[in-house]
PDB file of N, CA and C in Angstrom:
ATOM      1  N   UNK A   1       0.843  -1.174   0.000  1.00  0.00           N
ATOM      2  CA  UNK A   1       0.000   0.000   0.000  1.00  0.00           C
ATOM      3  C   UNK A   1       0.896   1.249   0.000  1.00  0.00           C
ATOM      4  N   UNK A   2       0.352   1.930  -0.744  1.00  0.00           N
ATOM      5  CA  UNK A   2       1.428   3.705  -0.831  1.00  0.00           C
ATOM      6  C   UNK A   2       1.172   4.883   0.220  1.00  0.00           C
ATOM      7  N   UNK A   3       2.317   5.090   0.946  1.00  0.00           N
ATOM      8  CA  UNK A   3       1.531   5.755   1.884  1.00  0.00           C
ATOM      9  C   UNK A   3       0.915   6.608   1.609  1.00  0.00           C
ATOM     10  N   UNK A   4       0.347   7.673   2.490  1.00  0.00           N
ATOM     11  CA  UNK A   4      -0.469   8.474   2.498  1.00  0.00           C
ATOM     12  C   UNK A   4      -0.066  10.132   1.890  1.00  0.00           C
ATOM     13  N   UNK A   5       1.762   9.905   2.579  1.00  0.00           N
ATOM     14  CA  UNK A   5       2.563  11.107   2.362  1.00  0.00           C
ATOM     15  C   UNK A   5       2.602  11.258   0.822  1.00  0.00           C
ATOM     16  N   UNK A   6       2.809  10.678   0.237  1.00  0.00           N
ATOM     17  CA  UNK A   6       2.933  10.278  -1.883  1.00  0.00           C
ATOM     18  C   UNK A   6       2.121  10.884  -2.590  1.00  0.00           C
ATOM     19  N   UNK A   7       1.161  10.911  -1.528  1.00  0.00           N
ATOM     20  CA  UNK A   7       0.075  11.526  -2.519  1.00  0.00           C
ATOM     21  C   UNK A   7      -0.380  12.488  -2.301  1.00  0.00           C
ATOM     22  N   UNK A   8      -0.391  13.482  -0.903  1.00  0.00           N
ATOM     23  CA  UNK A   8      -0.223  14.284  -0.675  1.00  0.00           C
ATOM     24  C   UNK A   8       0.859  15.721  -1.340  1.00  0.00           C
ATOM     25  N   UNK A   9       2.220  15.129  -1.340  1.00  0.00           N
ATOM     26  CA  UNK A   9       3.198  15.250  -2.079  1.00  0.00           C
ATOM     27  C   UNK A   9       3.048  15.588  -3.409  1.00  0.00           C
ATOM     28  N   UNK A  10       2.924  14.683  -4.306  1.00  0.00           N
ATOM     29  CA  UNK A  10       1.866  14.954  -6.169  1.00  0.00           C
ATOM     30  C   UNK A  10       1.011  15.780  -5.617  1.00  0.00           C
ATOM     31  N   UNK A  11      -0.104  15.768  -5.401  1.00  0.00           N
ATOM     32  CA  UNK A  11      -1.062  17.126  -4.430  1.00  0.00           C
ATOM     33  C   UNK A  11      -0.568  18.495  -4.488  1.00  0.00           C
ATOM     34  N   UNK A  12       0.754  18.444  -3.649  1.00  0.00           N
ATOM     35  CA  UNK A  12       1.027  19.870  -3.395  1.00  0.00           C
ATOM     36  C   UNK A  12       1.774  19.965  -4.546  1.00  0.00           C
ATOM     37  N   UNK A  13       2.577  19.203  -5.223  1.00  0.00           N
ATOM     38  CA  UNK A  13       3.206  19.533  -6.779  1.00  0.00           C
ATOM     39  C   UNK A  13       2.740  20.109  -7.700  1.00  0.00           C
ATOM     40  N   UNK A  14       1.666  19.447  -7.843  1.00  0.00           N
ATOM     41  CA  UNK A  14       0.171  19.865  -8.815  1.00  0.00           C
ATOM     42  C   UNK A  14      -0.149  21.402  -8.198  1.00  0.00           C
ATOM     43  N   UNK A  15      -0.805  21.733  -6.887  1.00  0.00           N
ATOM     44  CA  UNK A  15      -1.307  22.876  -6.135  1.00  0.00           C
ATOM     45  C   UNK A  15      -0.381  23.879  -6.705  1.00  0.00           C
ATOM     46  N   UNK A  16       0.823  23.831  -6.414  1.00  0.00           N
ATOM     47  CA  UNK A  16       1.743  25.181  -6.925  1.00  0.00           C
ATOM     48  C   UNK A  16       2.300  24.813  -8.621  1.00  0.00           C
ATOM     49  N   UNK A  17       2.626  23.816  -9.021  1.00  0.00           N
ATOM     50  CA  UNK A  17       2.074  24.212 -10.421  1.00  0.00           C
ATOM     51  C   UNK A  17       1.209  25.099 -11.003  1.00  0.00           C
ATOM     52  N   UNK A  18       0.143  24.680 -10.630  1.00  0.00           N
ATOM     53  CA  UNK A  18      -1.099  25.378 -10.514  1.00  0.00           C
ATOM     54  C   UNK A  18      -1.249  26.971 -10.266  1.00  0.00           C
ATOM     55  N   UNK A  19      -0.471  26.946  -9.588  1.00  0.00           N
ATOM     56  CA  UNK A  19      -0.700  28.350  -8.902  1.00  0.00           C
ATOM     57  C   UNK A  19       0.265  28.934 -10.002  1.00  0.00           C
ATOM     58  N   UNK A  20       1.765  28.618  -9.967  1.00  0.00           N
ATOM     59  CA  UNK A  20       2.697  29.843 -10.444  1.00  0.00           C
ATOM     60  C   UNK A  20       1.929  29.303 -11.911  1.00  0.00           C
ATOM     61  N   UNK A  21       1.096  28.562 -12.075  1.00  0.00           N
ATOM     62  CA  UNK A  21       0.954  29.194 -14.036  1.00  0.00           C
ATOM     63  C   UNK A  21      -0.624  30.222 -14.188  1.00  0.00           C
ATOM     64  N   UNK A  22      -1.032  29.937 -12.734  1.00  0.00           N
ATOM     65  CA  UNK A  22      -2.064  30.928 -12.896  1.00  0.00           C
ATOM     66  C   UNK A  22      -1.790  32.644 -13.079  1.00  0.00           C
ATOM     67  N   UNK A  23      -0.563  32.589 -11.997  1.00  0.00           N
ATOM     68  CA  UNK A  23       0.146  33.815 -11.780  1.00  0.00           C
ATOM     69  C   UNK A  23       1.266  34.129 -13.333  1.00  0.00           C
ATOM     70  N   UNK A  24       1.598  33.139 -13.700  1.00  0.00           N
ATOM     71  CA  UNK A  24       2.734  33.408 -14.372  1.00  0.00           C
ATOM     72  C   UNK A  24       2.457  33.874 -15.968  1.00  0.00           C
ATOM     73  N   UNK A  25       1.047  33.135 -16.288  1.00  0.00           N
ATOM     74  CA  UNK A  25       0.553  33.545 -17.661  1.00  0.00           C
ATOM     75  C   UNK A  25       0.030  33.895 -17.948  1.00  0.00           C
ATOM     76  N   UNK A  26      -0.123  34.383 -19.031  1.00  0.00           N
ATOM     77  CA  UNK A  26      -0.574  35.456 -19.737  1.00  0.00           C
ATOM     78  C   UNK A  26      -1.568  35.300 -21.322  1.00  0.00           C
ATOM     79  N   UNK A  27      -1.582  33.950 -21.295  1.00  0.00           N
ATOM     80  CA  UNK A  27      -2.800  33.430 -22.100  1.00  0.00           C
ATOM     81  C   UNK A  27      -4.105  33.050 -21.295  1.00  0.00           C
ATOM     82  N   UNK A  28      -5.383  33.460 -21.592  1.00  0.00           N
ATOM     83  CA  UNK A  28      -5.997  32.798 -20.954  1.00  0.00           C
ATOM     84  C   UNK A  28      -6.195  30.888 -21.092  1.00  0.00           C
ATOM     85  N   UNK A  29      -6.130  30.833 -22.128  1.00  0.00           N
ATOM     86  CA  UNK A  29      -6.052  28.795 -21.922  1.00  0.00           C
ATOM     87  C   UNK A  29      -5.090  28.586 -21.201  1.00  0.00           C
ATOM     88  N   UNK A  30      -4.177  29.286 -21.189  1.00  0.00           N
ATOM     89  CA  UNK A  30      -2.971  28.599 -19.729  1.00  0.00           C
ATOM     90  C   UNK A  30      -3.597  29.155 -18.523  1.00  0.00           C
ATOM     91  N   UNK A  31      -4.434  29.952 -18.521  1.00  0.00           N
ATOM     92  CA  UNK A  31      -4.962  30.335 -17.010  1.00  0.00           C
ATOM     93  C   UNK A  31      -5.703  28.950 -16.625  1.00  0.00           C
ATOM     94  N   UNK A  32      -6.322  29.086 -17.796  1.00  0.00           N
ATOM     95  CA  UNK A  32      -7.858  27.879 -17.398  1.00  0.00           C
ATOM     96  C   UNK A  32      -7.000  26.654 -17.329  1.00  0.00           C
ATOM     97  N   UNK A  33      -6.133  26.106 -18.147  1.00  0.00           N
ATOM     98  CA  UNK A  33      -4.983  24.680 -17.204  1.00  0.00           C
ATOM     99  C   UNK A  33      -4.718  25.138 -16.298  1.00  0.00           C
ATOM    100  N   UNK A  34      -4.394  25.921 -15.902  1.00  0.00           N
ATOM    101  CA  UNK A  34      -3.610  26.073 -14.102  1.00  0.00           C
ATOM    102  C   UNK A  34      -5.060  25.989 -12.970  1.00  0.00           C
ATOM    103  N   UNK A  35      -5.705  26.247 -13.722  1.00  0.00           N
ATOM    104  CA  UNK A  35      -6.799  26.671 -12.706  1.00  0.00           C
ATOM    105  C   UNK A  35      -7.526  24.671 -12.234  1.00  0.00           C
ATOM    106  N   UNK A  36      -7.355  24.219 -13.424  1.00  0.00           N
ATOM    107  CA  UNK A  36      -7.734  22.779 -13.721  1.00  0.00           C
ATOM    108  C   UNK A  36      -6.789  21.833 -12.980  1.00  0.00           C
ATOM    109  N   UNK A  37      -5.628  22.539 -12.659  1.00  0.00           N
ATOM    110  CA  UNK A  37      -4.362  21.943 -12.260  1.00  0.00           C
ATOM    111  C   UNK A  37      -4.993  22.013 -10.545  1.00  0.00           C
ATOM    112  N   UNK A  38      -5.182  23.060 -10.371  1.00  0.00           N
ATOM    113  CA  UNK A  38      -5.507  23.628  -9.081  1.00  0.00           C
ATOM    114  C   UNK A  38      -6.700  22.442  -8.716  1.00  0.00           C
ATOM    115  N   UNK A  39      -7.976  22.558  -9.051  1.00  0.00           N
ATOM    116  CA  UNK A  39      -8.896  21.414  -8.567  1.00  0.00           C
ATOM    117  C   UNK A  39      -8.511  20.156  -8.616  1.00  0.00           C
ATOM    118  N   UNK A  40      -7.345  19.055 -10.009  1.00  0.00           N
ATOM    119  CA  UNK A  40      -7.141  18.116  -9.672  1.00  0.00           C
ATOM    120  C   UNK A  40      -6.366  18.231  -8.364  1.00  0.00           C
ATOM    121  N   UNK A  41      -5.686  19.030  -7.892  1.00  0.00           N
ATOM    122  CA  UNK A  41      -4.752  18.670  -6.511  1.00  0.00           C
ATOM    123  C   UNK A  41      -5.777  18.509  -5.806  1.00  0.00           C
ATOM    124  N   UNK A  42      -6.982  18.936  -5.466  1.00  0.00           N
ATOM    125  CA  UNK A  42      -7.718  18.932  -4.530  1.00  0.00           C
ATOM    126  C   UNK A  42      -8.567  17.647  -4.556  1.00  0.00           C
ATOM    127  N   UNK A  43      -8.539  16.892  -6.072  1.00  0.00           N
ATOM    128  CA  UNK A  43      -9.179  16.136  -6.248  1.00  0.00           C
ATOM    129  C   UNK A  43      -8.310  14.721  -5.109  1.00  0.00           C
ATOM    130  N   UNK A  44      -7.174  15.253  -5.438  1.00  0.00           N
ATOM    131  CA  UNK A  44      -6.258  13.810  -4.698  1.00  0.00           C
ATOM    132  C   UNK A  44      -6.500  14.048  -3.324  1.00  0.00           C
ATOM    133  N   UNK A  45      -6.320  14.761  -2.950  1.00  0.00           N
ATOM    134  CA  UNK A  45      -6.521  15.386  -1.624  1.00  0.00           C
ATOM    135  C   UNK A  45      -7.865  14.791  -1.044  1.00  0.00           C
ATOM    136  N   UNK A  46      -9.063  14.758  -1.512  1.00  0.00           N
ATOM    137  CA  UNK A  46     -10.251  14.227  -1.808  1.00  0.00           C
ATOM    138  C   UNK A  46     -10.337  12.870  -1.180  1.00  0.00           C
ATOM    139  N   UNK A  47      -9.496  12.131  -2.451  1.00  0.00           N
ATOM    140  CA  UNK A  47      -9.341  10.563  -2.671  1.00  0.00           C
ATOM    141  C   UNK A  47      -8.898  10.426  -1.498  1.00  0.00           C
ATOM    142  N   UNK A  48      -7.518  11.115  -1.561  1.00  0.00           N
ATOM    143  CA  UNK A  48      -6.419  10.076  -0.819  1.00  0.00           C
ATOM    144  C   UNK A  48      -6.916   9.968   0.890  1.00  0.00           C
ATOM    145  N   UNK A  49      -7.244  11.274   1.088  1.00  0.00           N
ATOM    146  CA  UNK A  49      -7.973  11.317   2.521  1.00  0.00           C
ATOM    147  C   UNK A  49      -8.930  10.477   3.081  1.00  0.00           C
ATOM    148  N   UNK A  50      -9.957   9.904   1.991  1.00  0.00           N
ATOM    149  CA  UNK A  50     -10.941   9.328   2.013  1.00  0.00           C
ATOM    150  C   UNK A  50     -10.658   7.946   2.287  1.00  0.00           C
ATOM    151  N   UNK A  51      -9.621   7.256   1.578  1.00  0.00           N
ATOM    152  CA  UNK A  51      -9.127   6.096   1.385  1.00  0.00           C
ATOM    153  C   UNK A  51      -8.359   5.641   2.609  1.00  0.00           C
ATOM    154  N   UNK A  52      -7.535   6.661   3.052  1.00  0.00           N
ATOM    155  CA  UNK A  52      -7.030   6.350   4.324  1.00  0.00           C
ATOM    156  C   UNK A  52      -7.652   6.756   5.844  1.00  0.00           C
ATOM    157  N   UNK A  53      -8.624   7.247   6.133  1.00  0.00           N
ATOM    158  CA  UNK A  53      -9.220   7.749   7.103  1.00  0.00           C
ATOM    159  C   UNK A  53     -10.631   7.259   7.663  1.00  0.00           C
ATOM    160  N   UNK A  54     -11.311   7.487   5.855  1.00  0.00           N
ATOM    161  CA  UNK A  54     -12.664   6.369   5.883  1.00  0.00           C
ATOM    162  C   UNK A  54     -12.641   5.446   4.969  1.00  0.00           C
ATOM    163  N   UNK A  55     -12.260   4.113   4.715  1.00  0.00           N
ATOM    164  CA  UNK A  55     -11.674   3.530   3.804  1.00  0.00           C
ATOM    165  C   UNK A  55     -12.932   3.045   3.034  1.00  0.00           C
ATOM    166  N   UNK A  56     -14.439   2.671   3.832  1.00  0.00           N
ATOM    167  CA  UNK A  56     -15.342   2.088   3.802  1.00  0.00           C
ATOM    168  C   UNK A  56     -16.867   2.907   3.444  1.00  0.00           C
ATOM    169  N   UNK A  57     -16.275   4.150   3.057  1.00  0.00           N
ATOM    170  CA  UNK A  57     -16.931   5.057   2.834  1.00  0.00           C
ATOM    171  C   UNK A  57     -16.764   5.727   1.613  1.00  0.00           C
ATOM    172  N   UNK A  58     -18.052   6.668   1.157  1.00  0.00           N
ATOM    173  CA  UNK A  58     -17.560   7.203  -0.356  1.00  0.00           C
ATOM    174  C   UNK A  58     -17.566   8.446  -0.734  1.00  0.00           C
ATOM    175  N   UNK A  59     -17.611   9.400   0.467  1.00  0.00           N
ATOM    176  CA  UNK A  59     -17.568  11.077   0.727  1.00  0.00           C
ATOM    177  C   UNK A  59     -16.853  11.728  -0.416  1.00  0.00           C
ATOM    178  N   UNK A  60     -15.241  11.204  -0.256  1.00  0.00           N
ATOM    179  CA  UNK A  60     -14.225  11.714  -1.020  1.00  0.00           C
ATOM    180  C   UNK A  60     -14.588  11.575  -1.973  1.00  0.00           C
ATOM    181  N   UNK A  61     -15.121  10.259  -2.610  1.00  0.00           N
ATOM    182  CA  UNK A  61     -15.174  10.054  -4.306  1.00  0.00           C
ATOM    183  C   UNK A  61     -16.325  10.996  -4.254  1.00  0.00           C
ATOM    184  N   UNK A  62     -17.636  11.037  -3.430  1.00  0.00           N
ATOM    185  CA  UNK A  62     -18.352  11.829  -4.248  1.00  0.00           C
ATOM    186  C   UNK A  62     -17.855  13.389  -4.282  1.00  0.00           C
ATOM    187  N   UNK A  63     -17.416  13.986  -3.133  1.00  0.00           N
ATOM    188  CA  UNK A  63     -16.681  15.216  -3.253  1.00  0.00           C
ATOM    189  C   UNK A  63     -16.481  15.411  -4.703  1.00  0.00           C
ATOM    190  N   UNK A  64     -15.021  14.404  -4.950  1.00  0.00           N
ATOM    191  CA  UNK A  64     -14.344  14.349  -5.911  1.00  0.00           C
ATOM    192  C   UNK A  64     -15.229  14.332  -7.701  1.00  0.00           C
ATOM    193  N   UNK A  65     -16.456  13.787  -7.443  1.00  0.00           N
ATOM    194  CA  UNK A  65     -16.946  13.460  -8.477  1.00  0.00           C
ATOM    195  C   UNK A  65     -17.615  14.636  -8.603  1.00  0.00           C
ATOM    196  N   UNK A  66     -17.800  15.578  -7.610  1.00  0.00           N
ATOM    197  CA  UNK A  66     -18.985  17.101  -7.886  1.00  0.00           C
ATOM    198  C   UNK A  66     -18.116  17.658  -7.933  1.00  0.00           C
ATOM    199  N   UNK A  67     -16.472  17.723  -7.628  1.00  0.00           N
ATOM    200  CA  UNK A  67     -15.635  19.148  -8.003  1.00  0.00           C
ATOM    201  C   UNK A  67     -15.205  18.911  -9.421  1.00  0.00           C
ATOM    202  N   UNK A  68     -15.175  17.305 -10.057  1.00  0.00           N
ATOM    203  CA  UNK A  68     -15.088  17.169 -11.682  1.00  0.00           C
ATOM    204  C   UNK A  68     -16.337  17.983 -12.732  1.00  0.00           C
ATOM    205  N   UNK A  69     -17.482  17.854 -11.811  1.00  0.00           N
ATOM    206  CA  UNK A  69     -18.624  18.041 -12.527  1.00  0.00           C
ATOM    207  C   UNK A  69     -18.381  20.108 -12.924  1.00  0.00           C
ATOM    208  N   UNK A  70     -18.392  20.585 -11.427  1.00  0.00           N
ATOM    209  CA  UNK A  70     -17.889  21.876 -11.117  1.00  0.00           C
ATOM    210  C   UNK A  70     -17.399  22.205 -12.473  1.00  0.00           C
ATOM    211  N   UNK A  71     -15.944  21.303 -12.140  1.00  0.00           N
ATOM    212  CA  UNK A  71     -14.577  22.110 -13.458  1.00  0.00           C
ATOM    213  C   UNK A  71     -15.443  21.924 -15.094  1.00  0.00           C
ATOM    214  N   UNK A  72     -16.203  21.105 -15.480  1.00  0.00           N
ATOM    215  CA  UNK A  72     -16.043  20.709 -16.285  1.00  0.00           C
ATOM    216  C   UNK A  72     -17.571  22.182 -16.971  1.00  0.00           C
ATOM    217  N   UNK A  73     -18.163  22.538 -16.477  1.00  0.00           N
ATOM    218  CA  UNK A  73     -18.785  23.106 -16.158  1.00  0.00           C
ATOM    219  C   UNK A  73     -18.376  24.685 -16.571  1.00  0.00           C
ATOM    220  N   UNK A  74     -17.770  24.988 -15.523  1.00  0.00           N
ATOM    221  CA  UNK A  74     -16.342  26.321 -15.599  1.00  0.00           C
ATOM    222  C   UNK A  74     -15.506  25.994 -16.663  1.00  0.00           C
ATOM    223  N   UNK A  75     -15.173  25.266 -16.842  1.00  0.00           N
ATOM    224  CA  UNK A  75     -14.452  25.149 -18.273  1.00  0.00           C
ATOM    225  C   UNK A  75     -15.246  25.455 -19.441  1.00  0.00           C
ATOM    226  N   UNK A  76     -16.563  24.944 -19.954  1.00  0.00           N
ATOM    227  CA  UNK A  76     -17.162  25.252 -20.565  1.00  0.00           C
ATOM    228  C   UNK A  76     -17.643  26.332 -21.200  1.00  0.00           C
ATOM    229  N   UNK A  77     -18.018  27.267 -20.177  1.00  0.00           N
ATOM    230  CA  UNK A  77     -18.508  28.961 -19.705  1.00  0.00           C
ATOM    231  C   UNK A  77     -17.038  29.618 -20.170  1.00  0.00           C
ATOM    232  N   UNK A  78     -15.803  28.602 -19.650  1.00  0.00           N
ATOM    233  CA  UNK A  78     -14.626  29.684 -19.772  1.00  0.00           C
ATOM    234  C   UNK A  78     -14.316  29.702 -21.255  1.00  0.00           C
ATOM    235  N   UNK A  79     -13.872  28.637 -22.305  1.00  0.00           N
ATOM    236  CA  UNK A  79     -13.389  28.571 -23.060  1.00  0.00           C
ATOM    237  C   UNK A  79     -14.869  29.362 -24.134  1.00  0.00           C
ATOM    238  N   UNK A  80     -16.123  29.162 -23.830  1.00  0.00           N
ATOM    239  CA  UNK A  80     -17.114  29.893 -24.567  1.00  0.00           C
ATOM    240  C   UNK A  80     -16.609  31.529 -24.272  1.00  0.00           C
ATOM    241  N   UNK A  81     -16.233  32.116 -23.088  1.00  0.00           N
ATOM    242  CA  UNK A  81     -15.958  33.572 -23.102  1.00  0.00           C
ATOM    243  C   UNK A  81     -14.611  33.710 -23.880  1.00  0.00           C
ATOM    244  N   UNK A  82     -13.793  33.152 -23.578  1.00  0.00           N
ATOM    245  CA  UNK A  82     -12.133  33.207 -24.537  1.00  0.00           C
ATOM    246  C   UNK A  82     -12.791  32.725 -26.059  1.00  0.00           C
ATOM    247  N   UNK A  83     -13.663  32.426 -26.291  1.00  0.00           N
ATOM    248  CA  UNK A  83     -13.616  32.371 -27.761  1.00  0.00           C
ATOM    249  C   UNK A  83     -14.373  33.860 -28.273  1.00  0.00           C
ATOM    250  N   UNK A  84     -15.312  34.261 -27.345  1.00  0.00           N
ATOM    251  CA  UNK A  84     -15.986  35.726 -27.574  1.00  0.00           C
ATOM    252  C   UNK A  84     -14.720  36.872 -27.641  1.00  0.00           C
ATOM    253  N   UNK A  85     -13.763  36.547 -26.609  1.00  0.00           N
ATOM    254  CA  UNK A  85     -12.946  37.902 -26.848  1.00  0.00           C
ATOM    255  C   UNK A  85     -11.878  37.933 -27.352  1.00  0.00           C
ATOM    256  N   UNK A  86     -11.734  36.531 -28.145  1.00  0.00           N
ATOM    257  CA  UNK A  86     -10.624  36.220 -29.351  1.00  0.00           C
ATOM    258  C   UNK A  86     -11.307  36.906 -30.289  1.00  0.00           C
ATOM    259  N   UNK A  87     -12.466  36.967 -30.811  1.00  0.00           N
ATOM    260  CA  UNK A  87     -13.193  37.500 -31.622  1.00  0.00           C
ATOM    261  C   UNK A  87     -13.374  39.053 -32.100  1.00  0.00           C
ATOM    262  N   UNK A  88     -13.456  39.069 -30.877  1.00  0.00           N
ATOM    263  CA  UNK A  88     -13.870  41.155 -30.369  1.00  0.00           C
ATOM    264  C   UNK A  88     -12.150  41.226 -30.734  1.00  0.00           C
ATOM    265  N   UNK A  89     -11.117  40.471 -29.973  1.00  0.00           N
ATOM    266  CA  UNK A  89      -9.985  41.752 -29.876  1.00  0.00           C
ATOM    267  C   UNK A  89      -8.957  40.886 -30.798  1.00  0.00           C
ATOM    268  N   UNK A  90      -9.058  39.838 -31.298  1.00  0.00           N
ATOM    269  CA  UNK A  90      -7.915  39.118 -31.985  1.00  0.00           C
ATOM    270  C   UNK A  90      -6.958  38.166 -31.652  1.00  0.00           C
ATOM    271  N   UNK A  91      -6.848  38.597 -30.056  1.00  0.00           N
ATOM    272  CA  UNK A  91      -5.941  38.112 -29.199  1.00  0.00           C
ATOM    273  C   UNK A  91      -7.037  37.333 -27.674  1.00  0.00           C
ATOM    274  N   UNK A  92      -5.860  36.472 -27.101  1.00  0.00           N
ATOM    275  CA  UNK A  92      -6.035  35.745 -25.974  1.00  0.00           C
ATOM    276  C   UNK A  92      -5.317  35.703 -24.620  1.00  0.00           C
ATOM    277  N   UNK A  93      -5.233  37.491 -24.580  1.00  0.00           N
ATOM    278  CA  UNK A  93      -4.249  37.739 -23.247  1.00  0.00           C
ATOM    279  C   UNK A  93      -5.006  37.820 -21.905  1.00  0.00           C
ATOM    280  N   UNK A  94      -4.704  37.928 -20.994  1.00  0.00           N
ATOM    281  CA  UNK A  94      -5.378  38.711 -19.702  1.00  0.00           C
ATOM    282  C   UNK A  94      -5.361  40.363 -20.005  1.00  0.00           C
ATOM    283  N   UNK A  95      -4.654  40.561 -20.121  1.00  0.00           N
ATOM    284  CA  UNK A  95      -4.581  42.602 -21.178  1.00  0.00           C
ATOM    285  C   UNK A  95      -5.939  42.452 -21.366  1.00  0.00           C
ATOM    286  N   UNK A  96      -5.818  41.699 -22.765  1.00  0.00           N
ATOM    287  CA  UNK A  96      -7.426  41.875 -23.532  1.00  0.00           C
ATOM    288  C   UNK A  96      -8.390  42.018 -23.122  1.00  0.00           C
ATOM    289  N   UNK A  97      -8.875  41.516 -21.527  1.00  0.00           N
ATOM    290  CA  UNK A  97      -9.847  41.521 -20.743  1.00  0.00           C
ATOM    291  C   UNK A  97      -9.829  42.691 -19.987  1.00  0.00           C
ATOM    292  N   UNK A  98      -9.035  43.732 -19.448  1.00  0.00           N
ATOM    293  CA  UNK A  98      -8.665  45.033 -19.175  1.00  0.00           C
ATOM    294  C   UNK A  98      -9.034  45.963 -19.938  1.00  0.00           C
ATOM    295  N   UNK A  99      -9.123  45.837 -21.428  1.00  0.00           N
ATOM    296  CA  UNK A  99      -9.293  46.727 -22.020  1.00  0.00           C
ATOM    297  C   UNK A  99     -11.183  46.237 -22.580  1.00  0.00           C
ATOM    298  N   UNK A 100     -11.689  45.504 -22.018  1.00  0.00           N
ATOM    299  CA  UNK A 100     -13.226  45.072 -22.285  1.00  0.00           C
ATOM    300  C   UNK A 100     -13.938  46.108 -21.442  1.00  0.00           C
ATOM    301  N   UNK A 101     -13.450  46.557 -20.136  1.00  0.00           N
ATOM    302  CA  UNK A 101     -13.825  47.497 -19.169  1.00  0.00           C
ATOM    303  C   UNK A 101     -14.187  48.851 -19.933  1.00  0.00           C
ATOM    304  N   UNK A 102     -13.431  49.752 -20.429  1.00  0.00           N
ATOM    305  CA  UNK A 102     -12.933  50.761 -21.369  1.00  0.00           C
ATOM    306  C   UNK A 102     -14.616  51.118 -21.624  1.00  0.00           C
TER     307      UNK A 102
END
């Protein structure tokens, strides 16, 4: 059995992945992966907790199965608005969305 620390570990790898590409880029489709990056960590986090704490129980998976539903959801809405303001401005920056205010 793998401990508990392993996966925690991938978890927080994923979590700040996540984070410095949310912070770091400047496309929105790399926002929306980082952001995707961000809920799978939480997804393990989910599991792995579940598996080792309540082994006999199915909290985590369902957690896990409504924060998939969530992303998939937000993803949808997101990549429909990034295709509206590829349209309007040409481009797919975070800028571009600054200047929608105007």
């Amino acid at each position: 059995m793998i401990p508990v620390e392993f996966y925690l570990v991938v978890s927080t790898l994923l979590f700040f992945i996540g984070v410095f590409g949310f912070i770091a880029r400047k496309n929105l489709v790399g926002v929306l992966m980082s952001i995707e990056l961000i809920l799978n960590a939480v997804n393990i986090n989910f599991v792995a907790f579940n598996r080792y704490l309540f082994p006999g129980q199915l909290e985590g998976y369902i957690y896990s199965l409504f924060v998939i539903v969530v992303a998939a959801a937000e993803t949808a809405v997101a990549i429909a608005i990034i295709m509206n303001i590829y349209r309007r401005k040409g481009n797919e920056t975070v800028n571009s969305i600054k200047e929608l205010k105007n």
